[in-house]
PDB file of N, CA and C in Angstrom:
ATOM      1  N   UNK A   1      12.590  14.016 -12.750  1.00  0.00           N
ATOM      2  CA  UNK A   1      11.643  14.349 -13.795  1.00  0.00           C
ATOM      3  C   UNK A   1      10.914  15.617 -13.408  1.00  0.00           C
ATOM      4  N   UNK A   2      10.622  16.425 -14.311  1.00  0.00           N
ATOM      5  CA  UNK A   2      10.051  17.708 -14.144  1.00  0.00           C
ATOM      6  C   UNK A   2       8.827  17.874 -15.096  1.00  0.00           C
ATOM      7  N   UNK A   3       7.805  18.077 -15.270  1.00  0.00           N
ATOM      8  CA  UNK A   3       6.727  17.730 -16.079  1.00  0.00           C
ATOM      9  C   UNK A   3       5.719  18.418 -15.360  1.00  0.00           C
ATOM     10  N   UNK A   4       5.331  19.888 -16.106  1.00  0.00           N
ATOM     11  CA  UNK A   4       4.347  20.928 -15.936  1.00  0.00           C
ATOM     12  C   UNK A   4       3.243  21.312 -16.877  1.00  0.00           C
ATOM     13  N   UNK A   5       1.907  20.833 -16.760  1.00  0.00           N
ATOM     14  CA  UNK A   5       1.130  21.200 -17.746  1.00  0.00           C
ATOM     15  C   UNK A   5       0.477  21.406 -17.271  1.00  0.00           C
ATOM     16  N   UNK A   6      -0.351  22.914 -17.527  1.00  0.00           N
ATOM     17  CA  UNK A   6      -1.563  23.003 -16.691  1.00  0.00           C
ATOM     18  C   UNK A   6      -3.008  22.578 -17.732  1.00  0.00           C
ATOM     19  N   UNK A   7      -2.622  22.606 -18.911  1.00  0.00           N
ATOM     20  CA  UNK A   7      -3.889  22.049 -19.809  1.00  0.00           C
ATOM     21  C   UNK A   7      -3.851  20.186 -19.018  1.00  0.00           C
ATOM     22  N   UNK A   8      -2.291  19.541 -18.912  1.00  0.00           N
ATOM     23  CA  UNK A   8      -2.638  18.200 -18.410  1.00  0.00           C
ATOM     24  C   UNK A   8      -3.293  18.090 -17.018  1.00  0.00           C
ATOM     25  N   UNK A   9      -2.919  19.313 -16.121  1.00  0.00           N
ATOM     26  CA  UNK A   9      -3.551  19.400 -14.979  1.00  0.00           C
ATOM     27  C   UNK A   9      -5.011  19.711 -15.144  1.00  0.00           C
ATOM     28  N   UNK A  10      -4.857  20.510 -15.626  1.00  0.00           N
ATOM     29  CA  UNK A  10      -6.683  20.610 -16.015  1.00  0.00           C
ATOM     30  C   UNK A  10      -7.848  19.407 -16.361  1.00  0.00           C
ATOM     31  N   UNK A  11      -6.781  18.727 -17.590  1.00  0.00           N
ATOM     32  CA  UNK A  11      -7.435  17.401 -18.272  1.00  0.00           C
ATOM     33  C   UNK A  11      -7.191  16.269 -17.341  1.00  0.00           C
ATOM     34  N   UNK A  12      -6.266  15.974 -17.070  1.00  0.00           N
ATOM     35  CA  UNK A  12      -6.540  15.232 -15.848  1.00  0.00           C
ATOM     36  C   UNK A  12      -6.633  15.179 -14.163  1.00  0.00           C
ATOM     37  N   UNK A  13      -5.954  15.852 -13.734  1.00  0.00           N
ATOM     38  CA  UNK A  13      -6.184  15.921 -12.277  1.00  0.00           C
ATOM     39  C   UNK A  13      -7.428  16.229 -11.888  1.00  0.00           C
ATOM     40  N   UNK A  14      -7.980  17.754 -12.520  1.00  0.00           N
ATOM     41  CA  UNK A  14      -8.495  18.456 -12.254  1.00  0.00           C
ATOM     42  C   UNK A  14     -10.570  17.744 -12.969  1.00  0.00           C
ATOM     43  N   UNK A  15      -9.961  17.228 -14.281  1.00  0.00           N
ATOM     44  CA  UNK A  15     -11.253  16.140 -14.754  1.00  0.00           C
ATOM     45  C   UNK A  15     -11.388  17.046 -15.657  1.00  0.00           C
ATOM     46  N   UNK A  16     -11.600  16.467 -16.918  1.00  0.00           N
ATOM     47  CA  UNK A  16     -12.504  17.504 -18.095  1.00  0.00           C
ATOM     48  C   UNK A  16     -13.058  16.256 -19.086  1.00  0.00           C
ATOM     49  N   UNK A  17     -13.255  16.882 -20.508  1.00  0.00           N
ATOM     50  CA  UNK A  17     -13.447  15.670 -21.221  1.00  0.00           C
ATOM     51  C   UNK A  17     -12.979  14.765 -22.190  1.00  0.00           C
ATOM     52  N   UNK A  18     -11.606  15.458 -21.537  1.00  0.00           N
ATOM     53  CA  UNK A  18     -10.691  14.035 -22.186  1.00  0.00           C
ATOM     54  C   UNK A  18      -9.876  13.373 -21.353  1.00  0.00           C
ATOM     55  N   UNK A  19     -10.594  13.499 -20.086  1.00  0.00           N
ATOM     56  CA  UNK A  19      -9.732  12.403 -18.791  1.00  0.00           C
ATOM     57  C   UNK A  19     -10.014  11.004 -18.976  1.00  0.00           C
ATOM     58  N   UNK A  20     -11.175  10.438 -19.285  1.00  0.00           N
ATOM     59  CA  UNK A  20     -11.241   9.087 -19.891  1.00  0.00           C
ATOM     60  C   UNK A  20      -9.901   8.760 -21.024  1.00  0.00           C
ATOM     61  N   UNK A  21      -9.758   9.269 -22.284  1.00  0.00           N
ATOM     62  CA  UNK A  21      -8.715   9.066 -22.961  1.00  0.00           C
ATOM     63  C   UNK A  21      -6.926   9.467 -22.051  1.00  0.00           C
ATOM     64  N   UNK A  22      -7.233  10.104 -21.658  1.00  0.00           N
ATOM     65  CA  UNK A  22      -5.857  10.328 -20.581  1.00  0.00           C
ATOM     66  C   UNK A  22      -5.653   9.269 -19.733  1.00  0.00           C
ATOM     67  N   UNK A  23      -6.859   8.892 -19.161  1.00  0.00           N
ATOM     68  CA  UNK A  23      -6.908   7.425 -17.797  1.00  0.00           C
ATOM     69  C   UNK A  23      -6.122   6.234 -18.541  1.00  0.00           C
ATOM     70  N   UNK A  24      -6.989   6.194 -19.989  1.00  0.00           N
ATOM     71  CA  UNK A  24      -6.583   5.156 -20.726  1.00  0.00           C
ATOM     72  C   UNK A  24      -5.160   5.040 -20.884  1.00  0.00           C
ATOM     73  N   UNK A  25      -4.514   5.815 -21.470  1.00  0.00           N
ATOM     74  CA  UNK A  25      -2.901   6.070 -21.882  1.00  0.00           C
ATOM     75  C   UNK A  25      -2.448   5.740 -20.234  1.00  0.00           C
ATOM     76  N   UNK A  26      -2.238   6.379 -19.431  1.00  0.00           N
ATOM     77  CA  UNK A  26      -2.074   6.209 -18.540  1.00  0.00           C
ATOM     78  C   UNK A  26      -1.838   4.909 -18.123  1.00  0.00           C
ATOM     79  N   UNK A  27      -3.412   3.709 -18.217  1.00  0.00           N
ATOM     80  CA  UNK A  27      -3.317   2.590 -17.423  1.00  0.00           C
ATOM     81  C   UNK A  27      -2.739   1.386 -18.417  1.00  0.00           C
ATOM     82  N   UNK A  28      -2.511   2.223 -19.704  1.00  0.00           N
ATOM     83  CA  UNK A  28      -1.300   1.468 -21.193  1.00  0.00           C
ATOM     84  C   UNK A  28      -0.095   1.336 -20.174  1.00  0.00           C
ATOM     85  N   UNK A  29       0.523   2.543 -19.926  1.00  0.00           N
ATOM     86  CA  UNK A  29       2.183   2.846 -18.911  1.00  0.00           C
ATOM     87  C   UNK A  29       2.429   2.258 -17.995  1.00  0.00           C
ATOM     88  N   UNK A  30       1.089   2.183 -17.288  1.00  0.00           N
ATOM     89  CA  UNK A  30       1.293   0.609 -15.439  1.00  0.00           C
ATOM     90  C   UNK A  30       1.034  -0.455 -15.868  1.00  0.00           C
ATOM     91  N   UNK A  31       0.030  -0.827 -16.985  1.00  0.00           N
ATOM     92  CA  UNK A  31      -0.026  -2.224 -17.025  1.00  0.00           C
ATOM     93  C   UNK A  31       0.755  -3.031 -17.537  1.00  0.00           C
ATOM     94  N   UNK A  32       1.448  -2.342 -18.915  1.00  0.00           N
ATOM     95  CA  UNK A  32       2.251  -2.880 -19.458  1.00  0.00           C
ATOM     96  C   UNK A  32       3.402  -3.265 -19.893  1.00  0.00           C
ATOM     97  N   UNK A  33       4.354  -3.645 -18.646  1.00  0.00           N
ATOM     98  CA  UNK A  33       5.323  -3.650 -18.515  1.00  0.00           C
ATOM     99  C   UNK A  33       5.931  -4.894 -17.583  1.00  0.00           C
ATOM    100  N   UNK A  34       7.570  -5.094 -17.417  1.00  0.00           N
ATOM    101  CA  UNK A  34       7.619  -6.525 -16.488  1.00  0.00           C
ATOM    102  C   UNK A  34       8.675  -5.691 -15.160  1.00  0.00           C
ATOM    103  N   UNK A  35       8.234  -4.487 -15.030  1.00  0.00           N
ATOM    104  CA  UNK A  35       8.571  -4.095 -13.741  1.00  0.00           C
ATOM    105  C   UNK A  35       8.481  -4.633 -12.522  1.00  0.00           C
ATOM    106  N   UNK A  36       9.069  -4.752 -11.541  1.00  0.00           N
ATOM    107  CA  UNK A  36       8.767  -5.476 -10.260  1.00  0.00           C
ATOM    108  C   UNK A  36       8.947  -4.454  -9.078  1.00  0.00           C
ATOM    109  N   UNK A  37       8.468  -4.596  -7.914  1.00  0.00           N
ATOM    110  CA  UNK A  37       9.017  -4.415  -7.050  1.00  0.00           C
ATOM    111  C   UNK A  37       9.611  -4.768  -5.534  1.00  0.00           C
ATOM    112  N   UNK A  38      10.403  -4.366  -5.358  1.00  0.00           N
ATOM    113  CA  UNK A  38      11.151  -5.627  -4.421  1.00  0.00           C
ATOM    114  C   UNK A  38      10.881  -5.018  -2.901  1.00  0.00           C
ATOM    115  N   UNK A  39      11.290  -5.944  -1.964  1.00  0.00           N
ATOM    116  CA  UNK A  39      11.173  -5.378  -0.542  1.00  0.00           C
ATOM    117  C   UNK A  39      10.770  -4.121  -0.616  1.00  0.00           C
ATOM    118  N   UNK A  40      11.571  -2.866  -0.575  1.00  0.00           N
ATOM    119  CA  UNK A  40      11.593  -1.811  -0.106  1.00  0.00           C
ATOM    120  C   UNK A  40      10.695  -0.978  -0.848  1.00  0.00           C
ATOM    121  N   UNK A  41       9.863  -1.613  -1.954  1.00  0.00           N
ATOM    122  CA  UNK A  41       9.122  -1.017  -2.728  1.00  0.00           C
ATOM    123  C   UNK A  41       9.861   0.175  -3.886  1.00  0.00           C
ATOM    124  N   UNK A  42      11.464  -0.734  -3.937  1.00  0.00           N
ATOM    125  CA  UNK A  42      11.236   0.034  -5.285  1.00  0.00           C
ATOM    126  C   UNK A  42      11.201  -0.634  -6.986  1.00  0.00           C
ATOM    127  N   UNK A  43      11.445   0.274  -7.518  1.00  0.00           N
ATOM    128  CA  UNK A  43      10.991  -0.634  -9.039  1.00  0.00           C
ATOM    129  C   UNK A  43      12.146  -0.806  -9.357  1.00  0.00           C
ATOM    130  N   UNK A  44      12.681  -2.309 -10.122  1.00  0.00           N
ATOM    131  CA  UNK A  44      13.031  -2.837 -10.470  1.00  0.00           C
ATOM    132  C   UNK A  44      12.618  -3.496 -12.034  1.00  0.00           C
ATOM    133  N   UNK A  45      13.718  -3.360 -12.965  1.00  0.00           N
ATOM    134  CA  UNK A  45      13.426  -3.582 -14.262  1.00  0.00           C
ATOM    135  C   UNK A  45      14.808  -3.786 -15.195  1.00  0.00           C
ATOM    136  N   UNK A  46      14.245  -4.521 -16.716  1.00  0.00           N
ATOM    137  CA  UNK A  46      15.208  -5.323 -16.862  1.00  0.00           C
ATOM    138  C   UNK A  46      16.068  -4.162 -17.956  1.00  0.00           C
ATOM    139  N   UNK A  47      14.883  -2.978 -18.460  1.00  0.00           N
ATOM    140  CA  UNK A  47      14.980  -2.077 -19.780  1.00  0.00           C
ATOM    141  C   UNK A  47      14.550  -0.710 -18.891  1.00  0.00           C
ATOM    142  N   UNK A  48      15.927   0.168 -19.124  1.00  0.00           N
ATOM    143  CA  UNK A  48      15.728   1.222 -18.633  1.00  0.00           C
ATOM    144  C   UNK A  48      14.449   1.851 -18.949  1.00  0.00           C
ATOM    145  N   UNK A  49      14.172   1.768 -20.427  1.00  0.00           N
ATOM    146  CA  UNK A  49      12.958   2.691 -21.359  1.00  0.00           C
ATOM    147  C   UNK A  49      11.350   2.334 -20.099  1.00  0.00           C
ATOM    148  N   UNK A  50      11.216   0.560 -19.803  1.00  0.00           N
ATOM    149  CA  UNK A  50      10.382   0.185 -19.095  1.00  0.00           C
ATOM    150  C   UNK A  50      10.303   0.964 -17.687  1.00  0.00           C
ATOM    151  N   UNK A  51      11.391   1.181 -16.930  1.00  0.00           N
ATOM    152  CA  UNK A  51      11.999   1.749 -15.813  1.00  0.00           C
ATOM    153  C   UNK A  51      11.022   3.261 -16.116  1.00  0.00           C
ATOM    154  N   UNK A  52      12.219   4.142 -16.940  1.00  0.00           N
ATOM    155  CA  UNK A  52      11.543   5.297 -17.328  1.00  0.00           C
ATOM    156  C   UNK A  52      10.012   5.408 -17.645  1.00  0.00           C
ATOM    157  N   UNK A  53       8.856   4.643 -17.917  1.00  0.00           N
ATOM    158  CA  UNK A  53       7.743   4.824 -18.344  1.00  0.00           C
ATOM    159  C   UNK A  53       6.851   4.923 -17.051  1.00  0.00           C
ATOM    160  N   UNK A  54       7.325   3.918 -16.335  1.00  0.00           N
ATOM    161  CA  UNK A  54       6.437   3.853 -14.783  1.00  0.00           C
ATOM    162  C   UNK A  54       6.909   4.680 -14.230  1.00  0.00           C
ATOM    163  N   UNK A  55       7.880   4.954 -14.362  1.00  0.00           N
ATOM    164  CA  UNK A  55       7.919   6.628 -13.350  1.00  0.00           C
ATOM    165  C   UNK A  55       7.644   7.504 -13.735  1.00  0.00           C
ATOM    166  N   UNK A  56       7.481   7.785 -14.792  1.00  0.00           N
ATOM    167  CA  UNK A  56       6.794   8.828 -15.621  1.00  0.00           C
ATOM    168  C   UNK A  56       5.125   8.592 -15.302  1.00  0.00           C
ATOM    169  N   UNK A  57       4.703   7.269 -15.185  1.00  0.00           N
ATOM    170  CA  UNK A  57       3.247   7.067 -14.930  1.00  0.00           C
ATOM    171  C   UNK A  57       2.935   7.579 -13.506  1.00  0.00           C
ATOM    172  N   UNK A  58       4.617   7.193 -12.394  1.00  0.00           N
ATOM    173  CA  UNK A  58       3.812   7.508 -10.958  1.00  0.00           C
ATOM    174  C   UNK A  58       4.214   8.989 -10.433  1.00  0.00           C
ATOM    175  N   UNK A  59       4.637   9.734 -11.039  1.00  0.00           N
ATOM    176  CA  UNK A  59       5.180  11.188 -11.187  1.00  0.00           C
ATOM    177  C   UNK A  59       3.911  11.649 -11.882  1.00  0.00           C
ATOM    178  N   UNK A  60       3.183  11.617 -12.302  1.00  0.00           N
ATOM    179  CA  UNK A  60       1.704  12.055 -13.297  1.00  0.00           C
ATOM    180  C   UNK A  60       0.335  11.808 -12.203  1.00  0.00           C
ATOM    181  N   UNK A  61       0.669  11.050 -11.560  1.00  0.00           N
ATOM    182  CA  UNK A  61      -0.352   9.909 -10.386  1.00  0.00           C
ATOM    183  C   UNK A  61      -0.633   8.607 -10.609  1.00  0.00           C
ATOM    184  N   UNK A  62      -0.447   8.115 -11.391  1.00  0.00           N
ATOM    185  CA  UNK A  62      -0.822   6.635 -11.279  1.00  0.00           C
ATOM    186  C   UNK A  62       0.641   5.712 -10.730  1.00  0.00           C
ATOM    187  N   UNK A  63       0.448   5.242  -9.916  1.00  0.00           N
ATOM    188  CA  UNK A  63       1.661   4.243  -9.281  1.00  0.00           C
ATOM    189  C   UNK A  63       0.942   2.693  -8.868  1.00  0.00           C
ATOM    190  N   UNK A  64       2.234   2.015  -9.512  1.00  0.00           N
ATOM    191  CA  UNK A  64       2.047   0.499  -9.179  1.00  0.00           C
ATOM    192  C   UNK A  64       2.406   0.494  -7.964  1.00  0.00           C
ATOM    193  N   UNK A  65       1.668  -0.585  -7.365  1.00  0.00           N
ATOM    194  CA  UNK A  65       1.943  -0.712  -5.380  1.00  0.00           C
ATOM    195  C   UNK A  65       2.516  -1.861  -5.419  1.00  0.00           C
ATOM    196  N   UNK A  66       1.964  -3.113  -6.313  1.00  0.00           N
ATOM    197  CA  UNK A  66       1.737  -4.512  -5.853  1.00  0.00           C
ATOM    198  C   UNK A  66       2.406  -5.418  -7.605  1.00  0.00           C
ATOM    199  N   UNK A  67       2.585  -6.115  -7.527  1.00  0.00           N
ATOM    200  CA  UNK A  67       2.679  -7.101  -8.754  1.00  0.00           C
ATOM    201  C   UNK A  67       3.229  -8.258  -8.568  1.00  0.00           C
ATOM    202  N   UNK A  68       2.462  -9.162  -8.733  1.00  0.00           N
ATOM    203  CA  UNK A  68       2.617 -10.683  -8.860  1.00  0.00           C
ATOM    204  C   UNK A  68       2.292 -11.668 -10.210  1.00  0.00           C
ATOM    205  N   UNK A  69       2.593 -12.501 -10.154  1.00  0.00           N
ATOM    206  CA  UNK A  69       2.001 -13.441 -11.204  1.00  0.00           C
ATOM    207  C   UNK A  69       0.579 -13.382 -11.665  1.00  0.00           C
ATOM    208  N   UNK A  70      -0.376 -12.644 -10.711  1.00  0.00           N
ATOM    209  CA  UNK A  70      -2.093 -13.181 -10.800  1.00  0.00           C
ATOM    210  C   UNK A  70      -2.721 -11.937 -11.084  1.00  0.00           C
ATOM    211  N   UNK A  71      -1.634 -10.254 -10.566  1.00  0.00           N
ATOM    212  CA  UNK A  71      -2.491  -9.453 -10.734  1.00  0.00           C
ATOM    213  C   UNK A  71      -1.474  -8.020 -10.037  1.00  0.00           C
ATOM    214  N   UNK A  72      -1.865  -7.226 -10.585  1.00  0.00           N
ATOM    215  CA  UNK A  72      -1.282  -5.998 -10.495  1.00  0.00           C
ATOM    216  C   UNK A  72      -2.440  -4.519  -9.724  1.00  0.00           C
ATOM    217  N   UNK A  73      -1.642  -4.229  -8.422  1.00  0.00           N
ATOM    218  CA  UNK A  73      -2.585  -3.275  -7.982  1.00  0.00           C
ATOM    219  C   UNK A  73      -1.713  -2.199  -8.102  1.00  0.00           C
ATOM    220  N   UNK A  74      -2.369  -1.219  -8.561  1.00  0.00           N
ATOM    221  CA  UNK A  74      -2.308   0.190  -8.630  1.00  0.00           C
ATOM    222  C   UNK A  74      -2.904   1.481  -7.736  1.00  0.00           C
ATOM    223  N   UNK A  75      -2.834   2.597  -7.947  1.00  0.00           N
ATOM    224  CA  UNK A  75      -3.285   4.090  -7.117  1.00  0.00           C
ATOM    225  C   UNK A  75      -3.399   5.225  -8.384  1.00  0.00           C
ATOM    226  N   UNK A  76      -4.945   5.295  -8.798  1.00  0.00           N
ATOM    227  CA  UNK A  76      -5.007   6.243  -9.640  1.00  0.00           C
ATOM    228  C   UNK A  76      -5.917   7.538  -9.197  1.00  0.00           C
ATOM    229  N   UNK A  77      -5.255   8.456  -8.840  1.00  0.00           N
ATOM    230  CA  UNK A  77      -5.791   9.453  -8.134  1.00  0.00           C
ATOM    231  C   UNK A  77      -6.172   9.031  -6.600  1.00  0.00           C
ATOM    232  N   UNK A  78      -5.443   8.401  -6.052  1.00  0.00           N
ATOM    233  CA  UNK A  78      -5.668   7.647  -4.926  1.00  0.00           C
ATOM    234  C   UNK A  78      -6.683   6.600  -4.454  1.00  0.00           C
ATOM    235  N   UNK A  79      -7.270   6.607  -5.493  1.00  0.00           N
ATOM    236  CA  UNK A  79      -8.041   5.015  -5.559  1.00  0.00           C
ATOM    237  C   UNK A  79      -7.226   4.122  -5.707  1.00  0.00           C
ATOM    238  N   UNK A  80      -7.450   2.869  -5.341  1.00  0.00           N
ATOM    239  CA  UNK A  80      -6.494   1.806  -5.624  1.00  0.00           C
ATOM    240  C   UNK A  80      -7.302   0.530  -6.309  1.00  0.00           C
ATOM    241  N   UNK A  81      -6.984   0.364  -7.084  1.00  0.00           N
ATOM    242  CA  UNK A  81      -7.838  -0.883  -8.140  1.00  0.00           C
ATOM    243  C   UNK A  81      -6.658  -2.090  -8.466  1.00  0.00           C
ATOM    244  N   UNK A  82      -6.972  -3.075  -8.740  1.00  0.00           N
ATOM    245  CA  UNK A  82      -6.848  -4.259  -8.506  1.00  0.00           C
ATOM    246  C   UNK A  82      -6.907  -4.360 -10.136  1.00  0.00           C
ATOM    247  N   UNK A  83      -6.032  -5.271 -10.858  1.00  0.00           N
ATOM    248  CA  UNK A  83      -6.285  -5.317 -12.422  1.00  0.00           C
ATOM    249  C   UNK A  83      -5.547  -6.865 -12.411  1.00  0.00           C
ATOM    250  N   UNK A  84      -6.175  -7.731 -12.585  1.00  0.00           N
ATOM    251  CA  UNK A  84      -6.149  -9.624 -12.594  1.00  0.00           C
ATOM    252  C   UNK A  84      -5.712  -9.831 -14.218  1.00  0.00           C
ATOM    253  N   UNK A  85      -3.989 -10.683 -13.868  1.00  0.00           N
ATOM    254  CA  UNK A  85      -3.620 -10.408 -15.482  1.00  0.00           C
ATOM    255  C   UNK A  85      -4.171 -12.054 -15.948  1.00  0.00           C
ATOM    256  N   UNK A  86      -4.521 -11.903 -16.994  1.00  0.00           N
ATOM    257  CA  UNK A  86      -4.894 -13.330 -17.795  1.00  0.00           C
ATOM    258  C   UNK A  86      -4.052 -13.720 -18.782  1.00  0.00           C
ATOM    259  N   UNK A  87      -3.216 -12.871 -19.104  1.00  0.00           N
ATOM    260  CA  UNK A  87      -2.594 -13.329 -20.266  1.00  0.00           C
ATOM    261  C   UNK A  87      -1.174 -11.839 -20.596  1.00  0.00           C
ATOM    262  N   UNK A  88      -0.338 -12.478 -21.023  1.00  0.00           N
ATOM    263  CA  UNK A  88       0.818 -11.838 -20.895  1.00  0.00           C
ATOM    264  C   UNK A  88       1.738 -12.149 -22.307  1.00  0.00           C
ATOM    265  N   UNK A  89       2.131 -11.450 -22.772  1.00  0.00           N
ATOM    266  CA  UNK A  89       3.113 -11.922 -24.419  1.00  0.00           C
ATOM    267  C   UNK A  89       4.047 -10.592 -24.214  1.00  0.00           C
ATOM    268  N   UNK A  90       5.145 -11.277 -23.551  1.00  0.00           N
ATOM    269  CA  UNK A  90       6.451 -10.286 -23.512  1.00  0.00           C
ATOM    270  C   UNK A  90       7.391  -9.534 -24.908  1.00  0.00           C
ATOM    271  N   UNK A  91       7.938  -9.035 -24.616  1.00  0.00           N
ATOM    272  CA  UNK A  91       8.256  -7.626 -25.543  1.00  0.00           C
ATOM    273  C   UNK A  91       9.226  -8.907 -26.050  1.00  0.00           C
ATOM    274  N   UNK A  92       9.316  -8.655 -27.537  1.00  0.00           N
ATOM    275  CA  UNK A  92      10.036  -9.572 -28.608  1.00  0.00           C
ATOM    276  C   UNK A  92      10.436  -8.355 -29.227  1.00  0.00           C
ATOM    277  N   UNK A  93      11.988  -8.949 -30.068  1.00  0.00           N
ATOM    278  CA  UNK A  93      12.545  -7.719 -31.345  1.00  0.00           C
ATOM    279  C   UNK A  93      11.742  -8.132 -32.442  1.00  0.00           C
ATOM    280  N   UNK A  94      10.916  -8.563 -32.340  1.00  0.00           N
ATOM    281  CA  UNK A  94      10.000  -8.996 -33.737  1.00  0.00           C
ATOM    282  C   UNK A  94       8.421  -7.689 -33.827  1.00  0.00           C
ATOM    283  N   UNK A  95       8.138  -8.214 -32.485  1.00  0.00           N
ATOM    284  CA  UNK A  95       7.078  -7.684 -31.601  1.00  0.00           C
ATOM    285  C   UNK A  95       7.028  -5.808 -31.858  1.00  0.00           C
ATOM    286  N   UNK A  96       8.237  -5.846 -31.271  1.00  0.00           N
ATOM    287  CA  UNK A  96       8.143  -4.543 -30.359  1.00  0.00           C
ATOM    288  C   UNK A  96       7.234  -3.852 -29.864  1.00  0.00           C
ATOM    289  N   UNK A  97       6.876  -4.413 -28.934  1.00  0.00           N
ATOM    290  CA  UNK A  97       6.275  -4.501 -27.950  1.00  0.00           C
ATOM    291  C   UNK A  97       5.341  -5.518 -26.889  1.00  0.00           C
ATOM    292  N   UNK A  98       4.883  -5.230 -25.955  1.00  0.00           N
ATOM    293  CA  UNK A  98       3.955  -6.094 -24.425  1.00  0.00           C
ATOM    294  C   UNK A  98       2.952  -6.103 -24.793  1.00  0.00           C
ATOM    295  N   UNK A  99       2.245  -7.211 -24.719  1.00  0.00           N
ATOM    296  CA  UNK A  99       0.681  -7.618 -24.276  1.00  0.00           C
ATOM    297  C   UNK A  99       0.447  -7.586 -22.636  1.00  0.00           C
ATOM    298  N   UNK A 100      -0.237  -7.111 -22.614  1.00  0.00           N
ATOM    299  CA  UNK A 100      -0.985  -7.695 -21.118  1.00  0.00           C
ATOM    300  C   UNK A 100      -2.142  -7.504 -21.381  1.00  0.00           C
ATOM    301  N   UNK A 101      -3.290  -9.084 -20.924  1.00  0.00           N
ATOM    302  CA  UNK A 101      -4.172  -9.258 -21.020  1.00  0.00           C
ATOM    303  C   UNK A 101      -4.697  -8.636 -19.967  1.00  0.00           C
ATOM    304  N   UNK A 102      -5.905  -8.330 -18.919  1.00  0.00           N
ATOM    305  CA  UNK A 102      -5.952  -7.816 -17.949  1.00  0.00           C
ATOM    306  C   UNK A 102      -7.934  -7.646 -17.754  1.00  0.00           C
ATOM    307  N   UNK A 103      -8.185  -8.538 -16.607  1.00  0.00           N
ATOM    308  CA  UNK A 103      -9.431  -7.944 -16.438  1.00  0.00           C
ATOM    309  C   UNK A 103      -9.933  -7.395 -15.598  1.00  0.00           C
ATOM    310  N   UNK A 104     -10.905  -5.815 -15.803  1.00  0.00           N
ATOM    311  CA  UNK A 104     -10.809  -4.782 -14.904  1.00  0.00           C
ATOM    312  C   UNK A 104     -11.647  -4.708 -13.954  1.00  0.00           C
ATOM    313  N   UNK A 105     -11.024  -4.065 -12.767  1.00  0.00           N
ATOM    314  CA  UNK A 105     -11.889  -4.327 -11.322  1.00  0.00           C
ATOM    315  C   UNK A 105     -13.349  -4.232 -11.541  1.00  0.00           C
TER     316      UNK A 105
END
């Protein structure tokens, strides 16, 4: 993946005032998905598109570290936060698309 913006570098890396709405989109791409990762820490998934989104999230900076049944830790700008899932409604062809319930550190 190759992905150069310096207005996105600006807006987010760098902080302006639409890094809150950027954080947001962002923590849409890690949370919501049934990615895993296995031993060696890599990701594992059942839908390429899902595959493709988190790496697109941890190529930008935000990367999933951790995921279990109870809760999903992440690294956003090298902080690492902790996000406790409560509730989960998987991707349906009815749906199209994930719930994840999630309450924040």
């Amino acid at each position: 993946m190759n992905f150069q913006s310096d207005q996105f570098h600006k807006d987010f890396v760098a902080g302006s005032d639409k890094y809150e709405n950027i954080e947001m989109m962002m923590l849409g791409l890690v949370l919501n998905h049934g990615v895993i990762l296995d031993f060696k820490g890599t990701y594992l998934a059942s839908s390429p598109d899902e595959l493709s989104l988190i790496n697109a999230a941890k190529f930008l900076g935000v990367t999933m570290v951790q995921r279990d049944l109870e809760s999903i830790k992440i690294t956003i700008k090298g902080c690492e936060r902790t996000y406790k899932i409560l509730f989960v409604i998987e991707f349906n062809s009815t749906r199209k698309r994930m719930t994840t319930v999630v309450r924040t550190p």
